[in-house]
C-alpha atoms as a PDB file:
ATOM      1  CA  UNK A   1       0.000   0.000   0.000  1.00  0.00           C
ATOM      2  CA  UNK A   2       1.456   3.560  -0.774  1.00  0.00           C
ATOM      3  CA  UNK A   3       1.934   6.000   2.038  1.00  0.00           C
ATOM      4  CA  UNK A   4      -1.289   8.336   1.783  1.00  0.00           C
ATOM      5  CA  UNK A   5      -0.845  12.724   3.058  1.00  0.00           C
ATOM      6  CA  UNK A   6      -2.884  13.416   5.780  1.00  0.00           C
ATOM      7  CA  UNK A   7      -5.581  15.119   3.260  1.00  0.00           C
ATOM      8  CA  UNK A   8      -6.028  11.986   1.401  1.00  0.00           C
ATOM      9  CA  UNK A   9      -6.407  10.408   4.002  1.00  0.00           C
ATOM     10  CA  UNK A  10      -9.242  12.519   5.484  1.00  0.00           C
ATOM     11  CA  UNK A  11     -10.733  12.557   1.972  1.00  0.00           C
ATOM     12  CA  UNK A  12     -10.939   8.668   1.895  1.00  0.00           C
ATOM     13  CA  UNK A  13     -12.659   8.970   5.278  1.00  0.00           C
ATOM     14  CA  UNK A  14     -15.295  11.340   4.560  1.00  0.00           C
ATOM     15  CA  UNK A  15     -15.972   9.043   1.105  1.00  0.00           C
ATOM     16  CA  UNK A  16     -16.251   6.118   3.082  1.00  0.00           C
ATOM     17  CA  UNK A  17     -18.458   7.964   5.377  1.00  0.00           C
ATOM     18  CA  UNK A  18     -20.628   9.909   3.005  1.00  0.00           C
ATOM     19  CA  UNK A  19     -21.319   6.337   0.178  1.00  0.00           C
ATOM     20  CA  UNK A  20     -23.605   3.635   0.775  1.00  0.00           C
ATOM     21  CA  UNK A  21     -23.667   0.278  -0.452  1.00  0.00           C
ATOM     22  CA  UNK A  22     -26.160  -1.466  -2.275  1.00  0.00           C
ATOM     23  CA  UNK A  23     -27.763  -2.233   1.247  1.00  0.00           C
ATOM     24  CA  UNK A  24     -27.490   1.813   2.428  1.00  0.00           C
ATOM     25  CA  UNK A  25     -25.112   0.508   4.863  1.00  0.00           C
ATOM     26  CA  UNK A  26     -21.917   3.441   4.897  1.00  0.00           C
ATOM     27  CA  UNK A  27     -19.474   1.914   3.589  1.00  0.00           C
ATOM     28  CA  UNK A  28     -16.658   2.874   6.095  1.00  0.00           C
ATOM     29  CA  UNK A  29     -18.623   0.270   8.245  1.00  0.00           C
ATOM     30  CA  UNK A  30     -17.386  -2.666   6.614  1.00  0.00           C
ATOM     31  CA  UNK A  31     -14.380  -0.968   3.831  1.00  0.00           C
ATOM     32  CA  UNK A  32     -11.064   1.118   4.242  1.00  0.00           C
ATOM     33  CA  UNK A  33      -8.499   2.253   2.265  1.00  0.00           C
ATOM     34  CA  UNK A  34      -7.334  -1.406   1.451  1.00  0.00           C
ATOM     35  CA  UNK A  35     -10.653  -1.571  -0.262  1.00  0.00           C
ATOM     36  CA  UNK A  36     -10.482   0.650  -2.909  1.00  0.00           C
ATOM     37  CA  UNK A  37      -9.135  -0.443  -6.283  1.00  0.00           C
ATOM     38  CA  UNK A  38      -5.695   0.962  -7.224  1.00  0.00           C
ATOM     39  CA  UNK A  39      -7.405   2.740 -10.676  1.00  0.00           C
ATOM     40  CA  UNK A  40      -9.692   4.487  -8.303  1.00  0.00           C
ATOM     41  CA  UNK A  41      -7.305   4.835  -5.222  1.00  0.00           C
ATOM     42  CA  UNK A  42      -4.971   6.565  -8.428  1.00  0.00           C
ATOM     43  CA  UNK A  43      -7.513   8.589  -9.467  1.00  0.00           C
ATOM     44  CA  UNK A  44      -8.299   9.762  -5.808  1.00  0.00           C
ATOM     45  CA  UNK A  45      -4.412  10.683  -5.232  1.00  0.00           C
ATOM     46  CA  UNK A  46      -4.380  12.703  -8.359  1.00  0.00           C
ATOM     47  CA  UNK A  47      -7.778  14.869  -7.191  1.00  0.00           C
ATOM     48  CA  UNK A  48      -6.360  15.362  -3.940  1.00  0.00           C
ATOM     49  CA  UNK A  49      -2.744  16.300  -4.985  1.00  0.00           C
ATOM     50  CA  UNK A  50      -4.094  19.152  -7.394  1.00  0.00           C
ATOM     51  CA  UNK A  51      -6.699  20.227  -5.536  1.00  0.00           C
ATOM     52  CA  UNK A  52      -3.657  20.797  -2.616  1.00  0.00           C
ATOM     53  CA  UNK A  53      -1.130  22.013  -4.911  1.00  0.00           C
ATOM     54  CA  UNK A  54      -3.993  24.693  -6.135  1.00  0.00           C
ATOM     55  CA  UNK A  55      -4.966  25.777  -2.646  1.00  0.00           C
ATOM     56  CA  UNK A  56      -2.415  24.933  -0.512  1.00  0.00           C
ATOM     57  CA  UNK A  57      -1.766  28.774   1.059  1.00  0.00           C
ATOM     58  CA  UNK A  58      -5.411  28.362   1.736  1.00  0.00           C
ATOM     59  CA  UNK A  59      -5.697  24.976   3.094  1.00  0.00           C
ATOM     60  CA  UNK A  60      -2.618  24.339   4.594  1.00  0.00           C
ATOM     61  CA  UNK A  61      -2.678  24.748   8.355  1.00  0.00           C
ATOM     62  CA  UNK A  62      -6.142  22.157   8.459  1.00  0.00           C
ATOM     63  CA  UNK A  63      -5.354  19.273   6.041  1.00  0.00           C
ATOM     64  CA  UNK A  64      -7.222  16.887   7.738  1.00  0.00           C
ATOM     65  CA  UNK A  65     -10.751  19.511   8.103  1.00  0.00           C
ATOM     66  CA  UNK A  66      -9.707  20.055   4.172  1.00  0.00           C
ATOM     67  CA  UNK A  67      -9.663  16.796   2.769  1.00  0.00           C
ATOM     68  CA  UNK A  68     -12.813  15.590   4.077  1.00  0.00           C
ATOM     69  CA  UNK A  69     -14.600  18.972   3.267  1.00  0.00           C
ATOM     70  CA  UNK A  70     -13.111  18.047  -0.478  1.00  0.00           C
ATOM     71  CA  UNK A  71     -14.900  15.656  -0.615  1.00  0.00           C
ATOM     72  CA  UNK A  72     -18.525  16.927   1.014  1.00  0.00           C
ATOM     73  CA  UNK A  73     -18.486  20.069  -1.580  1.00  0.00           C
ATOM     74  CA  UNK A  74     -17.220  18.744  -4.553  1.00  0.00           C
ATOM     75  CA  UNK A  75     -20.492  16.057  -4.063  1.00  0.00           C
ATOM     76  CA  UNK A  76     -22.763  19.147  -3.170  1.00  0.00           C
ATOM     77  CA  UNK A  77     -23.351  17.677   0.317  1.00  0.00           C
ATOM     78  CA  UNK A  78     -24.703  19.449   2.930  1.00  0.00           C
ATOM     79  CA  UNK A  79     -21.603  20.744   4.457  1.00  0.00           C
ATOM     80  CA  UNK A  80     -18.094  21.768   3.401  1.00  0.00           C
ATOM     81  CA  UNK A  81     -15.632  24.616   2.687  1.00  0.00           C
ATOM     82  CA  UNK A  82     -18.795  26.943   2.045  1.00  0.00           C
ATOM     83  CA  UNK A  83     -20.771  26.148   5.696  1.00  0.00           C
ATOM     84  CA  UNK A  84     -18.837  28.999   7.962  1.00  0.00           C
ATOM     85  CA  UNK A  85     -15.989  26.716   9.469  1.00  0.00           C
ATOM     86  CA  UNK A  86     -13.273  29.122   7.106  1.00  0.00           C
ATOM     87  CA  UNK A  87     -13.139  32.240   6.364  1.00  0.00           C
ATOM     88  CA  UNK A  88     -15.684  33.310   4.098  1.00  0.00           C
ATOM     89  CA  UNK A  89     -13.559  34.464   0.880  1.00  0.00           C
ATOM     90  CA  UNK A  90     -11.591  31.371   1.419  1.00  0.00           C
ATOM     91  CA  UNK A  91     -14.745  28.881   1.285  1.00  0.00           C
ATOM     92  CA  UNK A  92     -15.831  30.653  -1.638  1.00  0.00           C
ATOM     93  CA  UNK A  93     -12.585  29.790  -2.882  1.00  0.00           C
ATOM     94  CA  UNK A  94     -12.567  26.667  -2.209  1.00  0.00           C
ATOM     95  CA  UNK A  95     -16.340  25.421  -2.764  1.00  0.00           C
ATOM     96  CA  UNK A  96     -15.802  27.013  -6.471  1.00  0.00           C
ATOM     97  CA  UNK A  97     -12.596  25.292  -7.056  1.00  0.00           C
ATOM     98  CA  UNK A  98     -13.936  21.567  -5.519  1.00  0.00           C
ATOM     99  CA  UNK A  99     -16.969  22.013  -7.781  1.00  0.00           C
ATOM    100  CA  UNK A 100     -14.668  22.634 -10.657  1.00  0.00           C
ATOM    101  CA  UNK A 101     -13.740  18.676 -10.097  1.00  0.00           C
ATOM    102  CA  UNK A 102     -17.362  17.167 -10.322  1.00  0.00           C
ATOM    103  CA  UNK A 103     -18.673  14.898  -8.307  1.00  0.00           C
ATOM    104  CA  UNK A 104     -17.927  11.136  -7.828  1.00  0.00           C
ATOM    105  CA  UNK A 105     -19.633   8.319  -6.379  1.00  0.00           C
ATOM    106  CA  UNK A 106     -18.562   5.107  -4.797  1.00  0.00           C
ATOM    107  CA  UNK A 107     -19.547   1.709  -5.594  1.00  0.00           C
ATOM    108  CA  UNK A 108     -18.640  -1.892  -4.322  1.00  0.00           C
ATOM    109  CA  UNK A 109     -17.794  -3.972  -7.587  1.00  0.00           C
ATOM    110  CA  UNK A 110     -18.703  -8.025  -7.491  1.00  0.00           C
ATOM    111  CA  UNK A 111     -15.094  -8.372  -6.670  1.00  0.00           C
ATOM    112  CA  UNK A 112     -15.552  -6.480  -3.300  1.00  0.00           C
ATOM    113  CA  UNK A 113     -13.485  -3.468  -4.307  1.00  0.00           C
ATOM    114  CA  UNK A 114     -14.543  -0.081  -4.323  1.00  0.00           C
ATOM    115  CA  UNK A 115     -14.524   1.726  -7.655  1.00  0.00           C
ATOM    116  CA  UNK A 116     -15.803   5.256  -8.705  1.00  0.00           C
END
């Protein structure tokens, strides 16, 4: 397994958190980072590494808080970068530039790996 930054890591978290399997269990109940397949753990690192390199004055002293609100605004959940926990220019900031990435759902293939 490759070494994962602290904002990936918070990312996969909030996925796991925020997708459902076919039985609307959350999937961080019964998957982890293990899980994922490496095309969509890949795909994942890349989001996350430009979305940091893009922001990273902004985002840089809450990783963690960032990476999981990644993932809640680029999905159009009901919380992330644009709820009041940063500064207001900043969360415009960064809602507009997580949008910019679309959204992305999770799935559990028939070989028990997670794919988006």
């Amino acid at each position: 397994m490759r070494t994962l930054d602290k904002f990936t890591l918070a990312y996969i978290e909030a996925a796991l958190w925020a997708s459902l399997d076919d039985k609307e269990t959350p999937l961080d109940d019964n998957y982890g980072v293990d899980d994922i397949s490496g095309e969509t753990l890949s795909q994942i690192v890349e989001d996350c590494s430009a979305f940091q390199a893009a922001n990273w004055d902004d985002i840089v002293n809450n990783l963690e808080r960032a990476g999981h609100d990644f993932w809640l605004t680029r999905n159009h959940h009901g919380a992330g970068f644009w709820d009041g926990d940063w500064p207001e220019d900043v969360g415009k900031r960064l809602t507009d530039d997580s949008h910019a990435y679309g959204g992305v759902d999770l799935y559990v293939g028939d070989d028990g790996l997670i794919y988006s």
